[in-house]
Protein backbone atom coordinates (compact mmCIF):
# COMPACT_ATOMS: atom_id res chain seq x y z
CA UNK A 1 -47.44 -147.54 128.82
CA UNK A 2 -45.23 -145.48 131.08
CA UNK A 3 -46.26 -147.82 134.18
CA UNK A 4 -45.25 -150.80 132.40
CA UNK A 5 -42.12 -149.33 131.77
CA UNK A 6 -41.38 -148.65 134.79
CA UNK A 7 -42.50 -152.00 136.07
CA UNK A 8 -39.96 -153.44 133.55
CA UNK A 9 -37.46 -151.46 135.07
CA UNK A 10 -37.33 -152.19 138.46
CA UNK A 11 -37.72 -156.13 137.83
CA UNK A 12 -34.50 -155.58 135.61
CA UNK A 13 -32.81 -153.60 138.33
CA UNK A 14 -33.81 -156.42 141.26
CA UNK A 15 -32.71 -159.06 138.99
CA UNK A 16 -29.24 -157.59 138.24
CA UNK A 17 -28.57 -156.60 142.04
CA UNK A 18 -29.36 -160.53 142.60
CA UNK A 19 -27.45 -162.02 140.00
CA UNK A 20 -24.62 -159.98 141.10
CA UNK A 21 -24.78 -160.91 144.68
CA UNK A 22 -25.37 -164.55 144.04
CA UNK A 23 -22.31 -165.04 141.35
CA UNK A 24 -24.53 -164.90 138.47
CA UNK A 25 -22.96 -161.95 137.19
CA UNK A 26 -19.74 -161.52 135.31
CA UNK A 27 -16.98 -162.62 137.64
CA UNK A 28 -14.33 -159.94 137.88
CA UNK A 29 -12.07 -162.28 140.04
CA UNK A 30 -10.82 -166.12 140.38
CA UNK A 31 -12.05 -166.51 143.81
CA UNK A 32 -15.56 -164.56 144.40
CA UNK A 33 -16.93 -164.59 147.47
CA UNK A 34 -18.51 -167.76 148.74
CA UNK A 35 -21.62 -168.37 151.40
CA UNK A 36 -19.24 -169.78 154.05
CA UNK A 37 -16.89 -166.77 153.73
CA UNK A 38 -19.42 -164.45 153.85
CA UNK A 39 -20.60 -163.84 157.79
CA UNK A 40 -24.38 -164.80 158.05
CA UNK A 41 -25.06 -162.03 161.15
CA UNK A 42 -23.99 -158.36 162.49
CA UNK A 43 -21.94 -159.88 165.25
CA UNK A 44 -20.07 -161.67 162.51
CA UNK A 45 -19.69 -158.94 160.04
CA UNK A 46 -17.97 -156.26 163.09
CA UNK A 47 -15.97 -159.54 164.01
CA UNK A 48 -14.54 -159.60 160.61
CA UNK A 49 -14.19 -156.06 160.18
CA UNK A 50 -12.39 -155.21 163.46
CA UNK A 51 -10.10 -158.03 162.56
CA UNK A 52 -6.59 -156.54 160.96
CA UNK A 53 -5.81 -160.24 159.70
CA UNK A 54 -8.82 -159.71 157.41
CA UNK A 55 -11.10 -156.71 157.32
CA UNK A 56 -9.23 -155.60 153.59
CA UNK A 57 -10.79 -158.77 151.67
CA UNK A 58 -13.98 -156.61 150.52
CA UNK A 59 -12.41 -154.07 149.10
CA UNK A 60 -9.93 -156.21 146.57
CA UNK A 61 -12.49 -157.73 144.93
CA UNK A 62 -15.96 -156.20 143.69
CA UNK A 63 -17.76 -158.93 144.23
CA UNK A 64 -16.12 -159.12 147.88
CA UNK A 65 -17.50 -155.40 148.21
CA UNK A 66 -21.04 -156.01 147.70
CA UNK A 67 -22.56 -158.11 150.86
CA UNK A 68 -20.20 -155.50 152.24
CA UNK A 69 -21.50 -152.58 151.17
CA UNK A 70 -25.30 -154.86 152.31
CA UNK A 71 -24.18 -155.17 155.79
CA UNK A 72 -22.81 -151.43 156.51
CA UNK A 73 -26.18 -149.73 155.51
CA UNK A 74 -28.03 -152.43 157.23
CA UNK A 75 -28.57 -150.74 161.00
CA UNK A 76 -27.94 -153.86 162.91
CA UNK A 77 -24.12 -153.55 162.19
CA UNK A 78 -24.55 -150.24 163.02
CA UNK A 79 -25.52 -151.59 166.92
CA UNK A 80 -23.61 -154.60 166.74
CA UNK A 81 -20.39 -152.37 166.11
CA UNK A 82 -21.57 -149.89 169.26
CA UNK A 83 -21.92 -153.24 171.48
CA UNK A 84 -18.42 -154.55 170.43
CA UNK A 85 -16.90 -150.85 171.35
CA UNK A 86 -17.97 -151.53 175.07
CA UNK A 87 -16.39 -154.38 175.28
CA UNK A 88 -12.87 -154.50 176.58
CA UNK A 89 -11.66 -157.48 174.80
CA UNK A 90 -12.68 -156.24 171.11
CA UNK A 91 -9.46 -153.73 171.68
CA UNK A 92 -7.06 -156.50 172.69
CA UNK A 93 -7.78 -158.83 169.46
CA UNK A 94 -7.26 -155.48 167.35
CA UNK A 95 -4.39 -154.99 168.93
CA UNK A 96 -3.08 -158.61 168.66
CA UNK A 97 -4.23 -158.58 165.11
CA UNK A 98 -2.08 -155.46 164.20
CA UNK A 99 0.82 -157.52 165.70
CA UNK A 100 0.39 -160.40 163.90
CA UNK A 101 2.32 -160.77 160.38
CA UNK A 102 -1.17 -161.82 159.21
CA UNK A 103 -2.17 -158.21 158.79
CA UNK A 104 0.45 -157.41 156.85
CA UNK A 105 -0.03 -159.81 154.31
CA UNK A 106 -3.69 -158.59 154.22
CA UNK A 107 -2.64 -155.12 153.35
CA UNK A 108 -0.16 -156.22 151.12
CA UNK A 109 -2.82 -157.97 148.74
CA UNK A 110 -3.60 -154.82 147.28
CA UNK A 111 0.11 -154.62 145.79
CA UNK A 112 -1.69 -157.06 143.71
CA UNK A 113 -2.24 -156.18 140.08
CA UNK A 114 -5.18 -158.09 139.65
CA UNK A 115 -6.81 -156.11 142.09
CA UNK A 116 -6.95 -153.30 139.82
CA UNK A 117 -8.27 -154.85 137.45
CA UNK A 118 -11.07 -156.30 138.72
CA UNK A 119 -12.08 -153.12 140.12
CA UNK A 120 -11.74 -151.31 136.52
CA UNK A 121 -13.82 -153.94 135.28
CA UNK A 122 -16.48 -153.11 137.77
CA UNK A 123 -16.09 -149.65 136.72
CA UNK A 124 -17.05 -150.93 133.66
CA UNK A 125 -20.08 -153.24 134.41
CA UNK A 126 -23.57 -151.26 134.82
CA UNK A 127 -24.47 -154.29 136.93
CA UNK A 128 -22.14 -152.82 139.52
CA UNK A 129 -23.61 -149.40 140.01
CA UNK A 130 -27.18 -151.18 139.99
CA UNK A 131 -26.56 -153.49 142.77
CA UNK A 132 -24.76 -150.53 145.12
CA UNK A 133 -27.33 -148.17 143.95
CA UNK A 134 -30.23 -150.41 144.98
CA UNK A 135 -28.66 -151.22 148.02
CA UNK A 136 -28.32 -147.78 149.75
CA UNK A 137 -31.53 -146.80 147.95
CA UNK A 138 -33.79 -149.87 149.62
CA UNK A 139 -37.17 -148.59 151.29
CA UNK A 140 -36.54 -151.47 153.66
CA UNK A 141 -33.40 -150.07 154.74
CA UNK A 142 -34.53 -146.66 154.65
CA UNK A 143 -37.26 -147.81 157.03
CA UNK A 144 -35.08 -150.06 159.70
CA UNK A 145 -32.83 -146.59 160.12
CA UNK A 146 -36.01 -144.50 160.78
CA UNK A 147 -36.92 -146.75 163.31
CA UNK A 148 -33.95 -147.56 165.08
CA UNK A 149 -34.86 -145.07 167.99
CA UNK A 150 -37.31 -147.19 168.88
CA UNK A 151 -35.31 -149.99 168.53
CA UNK A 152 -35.24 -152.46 171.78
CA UNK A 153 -31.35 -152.80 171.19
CA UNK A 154 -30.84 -149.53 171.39
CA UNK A 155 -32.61 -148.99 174.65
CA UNK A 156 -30.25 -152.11 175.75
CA UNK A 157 -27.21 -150.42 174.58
CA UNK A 158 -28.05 -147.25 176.66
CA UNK A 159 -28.62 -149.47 179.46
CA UNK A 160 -25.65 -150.96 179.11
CA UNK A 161 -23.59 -148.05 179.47
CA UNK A 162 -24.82 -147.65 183.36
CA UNK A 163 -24.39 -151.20 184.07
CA UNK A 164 -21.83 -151.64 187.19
CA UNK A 165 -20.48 -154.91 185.31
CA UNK A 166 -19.53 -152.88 182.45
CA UNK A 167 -17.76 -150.70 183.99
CA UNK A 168 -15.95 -153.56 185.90
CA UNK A 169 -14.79 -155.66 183.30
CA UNK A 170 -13.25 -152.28 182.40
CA UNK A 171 -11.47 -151.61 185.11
CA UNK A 172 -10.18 -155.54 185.41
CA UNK A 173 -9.25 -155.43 181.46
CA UNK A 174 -5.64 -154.84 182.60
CA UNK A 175 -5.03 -157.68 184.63
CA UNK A 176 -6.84 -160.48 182.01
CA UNK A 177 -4.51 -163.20 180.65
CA UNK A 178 -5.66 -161.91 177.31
CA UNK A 179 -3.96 -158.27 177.95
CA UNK A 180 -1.12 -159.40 179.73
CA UNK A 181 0.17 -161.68 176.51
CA UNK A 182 -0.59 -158.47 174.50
CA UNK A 183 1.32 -156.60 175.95
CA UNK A 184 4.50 -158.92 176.51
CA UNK A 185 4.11 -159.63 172.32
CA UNK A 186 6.60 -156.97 171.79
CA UNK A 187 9.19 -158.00 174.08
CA UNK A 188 8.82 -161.60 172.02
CA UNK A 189 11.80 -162.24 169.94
CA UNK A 190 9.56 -164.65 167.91
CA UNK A 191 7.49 -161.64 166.88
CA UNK A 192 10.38 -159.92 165.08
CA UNK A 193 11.42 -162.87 163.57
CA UNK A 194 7.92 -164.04 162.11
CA UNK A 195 7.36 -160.55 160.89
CA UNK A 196 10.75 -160.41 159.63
CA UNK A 197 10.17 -163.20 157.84
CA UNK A 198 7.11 -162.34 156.31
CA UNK A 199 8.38 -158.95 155.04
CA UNK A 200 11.22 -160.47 153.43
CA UNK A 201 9.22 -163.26 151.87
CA UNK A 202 8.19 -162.48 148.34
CA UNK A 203 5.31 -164.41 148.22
CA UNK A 204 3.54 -161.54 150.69
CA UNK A 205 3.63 -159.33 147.66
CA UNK A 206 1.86 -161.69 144.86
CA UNK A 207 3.02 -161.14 141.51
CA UNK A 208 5.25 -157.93 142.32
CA UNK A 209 7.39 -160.07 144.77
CA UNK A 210 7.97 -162.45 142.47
CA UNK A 211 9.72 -159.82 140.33
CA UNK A 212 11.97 -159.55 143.35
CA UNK A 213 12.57 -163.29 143.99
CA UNK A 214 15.68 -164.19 141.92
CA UNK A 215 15.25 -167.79 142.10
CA UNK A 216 11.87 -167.21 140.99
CA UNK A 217 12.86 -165.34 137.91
CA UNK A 218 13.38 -166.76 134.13
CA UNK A 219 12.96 -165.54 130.63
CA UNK A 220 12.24 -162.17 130.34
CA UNK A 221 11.76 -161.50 134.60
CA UNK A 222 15.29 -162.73 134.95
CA UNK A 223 17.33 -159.12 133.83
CA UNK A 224 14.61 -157.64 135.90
CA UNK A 225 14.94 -159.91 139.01
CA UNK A 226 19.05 -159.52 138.65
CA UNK A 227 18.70 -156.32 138.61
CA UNK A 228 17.24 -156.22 142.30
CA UNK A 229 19.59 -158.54 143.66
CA UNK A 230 21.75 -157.38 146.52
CA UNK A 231 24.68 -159.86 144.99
CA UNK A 232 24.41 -158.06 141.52
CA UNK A 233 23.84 -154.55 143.19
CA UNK A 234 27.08 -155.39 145.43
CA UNK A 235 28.95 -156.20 142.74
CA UNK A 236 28.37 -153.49 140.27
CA UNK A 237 29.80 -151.37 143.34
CA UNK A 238 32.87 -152.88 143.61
CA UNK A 239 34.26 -150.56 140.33
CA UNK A 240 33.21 -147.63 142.78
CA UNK A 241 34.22 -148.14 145.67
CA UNK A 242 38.08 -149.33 144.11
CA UNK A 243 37.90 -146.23 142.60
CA UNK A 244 36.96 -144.13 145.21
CA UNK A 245 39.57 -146.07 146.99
CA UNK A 246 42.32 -144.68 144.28
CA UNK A 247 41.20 -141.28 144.98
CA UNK A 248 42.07 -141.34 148.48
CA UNK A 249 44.64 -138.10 148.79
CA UNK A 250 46.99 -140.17 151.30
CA UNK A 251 47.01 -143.06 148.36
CA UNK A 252 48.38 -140.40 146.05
CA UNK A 253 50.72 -138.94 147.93
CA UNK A 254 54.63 -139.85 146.56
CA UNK A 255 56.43 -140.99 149.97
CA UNK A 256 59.44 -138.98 150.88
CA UNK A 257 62.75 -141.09 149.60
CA UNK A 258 64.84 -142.91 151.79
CA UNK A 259 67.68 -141.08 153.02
CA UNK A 260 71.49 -141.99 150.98
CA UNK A 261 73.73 -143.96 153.09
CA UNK A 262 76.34 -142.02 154.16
């Protein structure tokens, strides 16, 4: 009796952790994750997490989070992530992508107040908790991390670190194409203005910006939108600043009267 219990249990717990990574579970969002967004090796997966223009879109939606969470226990990311680190070029598209307006519109998403709310609904599902649960608790896992040692990729890896080409490609890193636009970026004028122009766009924000945009607002968003107007805000400090003007000591001061003609 207690076996087939148990039996029952763990088919329940594979099916949930399946039907929530295939979309079969409650949807806590409008726009789950799909197969061609989600990266289909290791390579792919350190790609789009050392990428600043994207590497925030698992974590603002729960169903975003879970190949996630699949990928970083799986050790092959692990050694895909060490192979990208020795190579030159994975610091100059980090760098680019931190200078791109790009990134901060992927920060910004979290501004979002959808976002919390699909993660307190996750907080909410049991399904949740299953499928992470099951997914740092897999044998298979458990095994592949045991025996990375012996692991021919991470005998390359070691290798790799006394290869003379290595070491070159180093040393050249400099003098690519790739580094010299990097570092001539900030010296762009078109980078301040597309960043500039990203910041001041409200759209960046989602819903909050919106609040911002006065054109935007109506009905009950329009006191709150006027409010945060610079025109309205200048305005209301024109009483102010006339009377701060009136209290000027030299304003009040009587002038001395005009000598009588003799």
């Amino acid at each position: 009796m207690q076996i087939a219990k148990l039996t029952a249990t763990l088919i329940a717990t594979a099916v949930s952790t399946l039907a929530f990574a295939n979309g079969s579970a409650p949807a806590y969002g409008t726009a789950p994750v799909t197969a061609a967004a989600t990266p289909a090796s290791a390579e792919a997966w350190v790609a789009k997490m050392t990428d600043p223009t994207q590497n925030a879109s698992a974590f603002k939606d729960p169903k975003n989070f879970m190949p996630w969470l699949v990928a970083v226990t799986d050790p092959s990311t692990a050694l895909a992530m060490a192979n990208a680190g020795m190579n030159p070029n994975t610091g100059l598209k980090m760098m680019n992508g931190f200078m791109s307006p790009a990134s901060f519109q992927n920060y910004m998403g979290f501004a979002d107040p959808a976002v919390a709310m699909k993660w307190m609904g996750a907080a909410m599902d049991p399904n949740f908790y299953t499928a992470a649960m099951t997914t740092m608790a897999n044998p298979s896992t458990m095994m592949k991390v045991m025996m990375l040692p012996m692991d021919p990729r991470v005998m390359n890896m070691g290798m790799q670190m006394m290869n003379p080409s290595m070491m070159t490609s180093w040393m050249a890193a400099p003098m690519q194409p790739q580094a010299m636009n990097t570092m001539m970026a900030p010296m762009n004028p078109s980078t301040y203005t597309s960043w500039m122009g990203v910041v001041a766009n409200p759209k960046t924000y989602g819903p909050m910006g919106e609040m911002m945009n006065p054109a935007a607002a109506t009905g009950a968003a329009a006191p709150i939108s006027g409010m945060m107007n610079p025109a309205m805000m200048n305005n209301m400090m024109v009483p102010m600043t006339s009377m701060m003007g009136s209290m000027n000591p030299l304003a009040m001061m009587t002038p001395p009267a005009a000598p009588a003609a003799k």
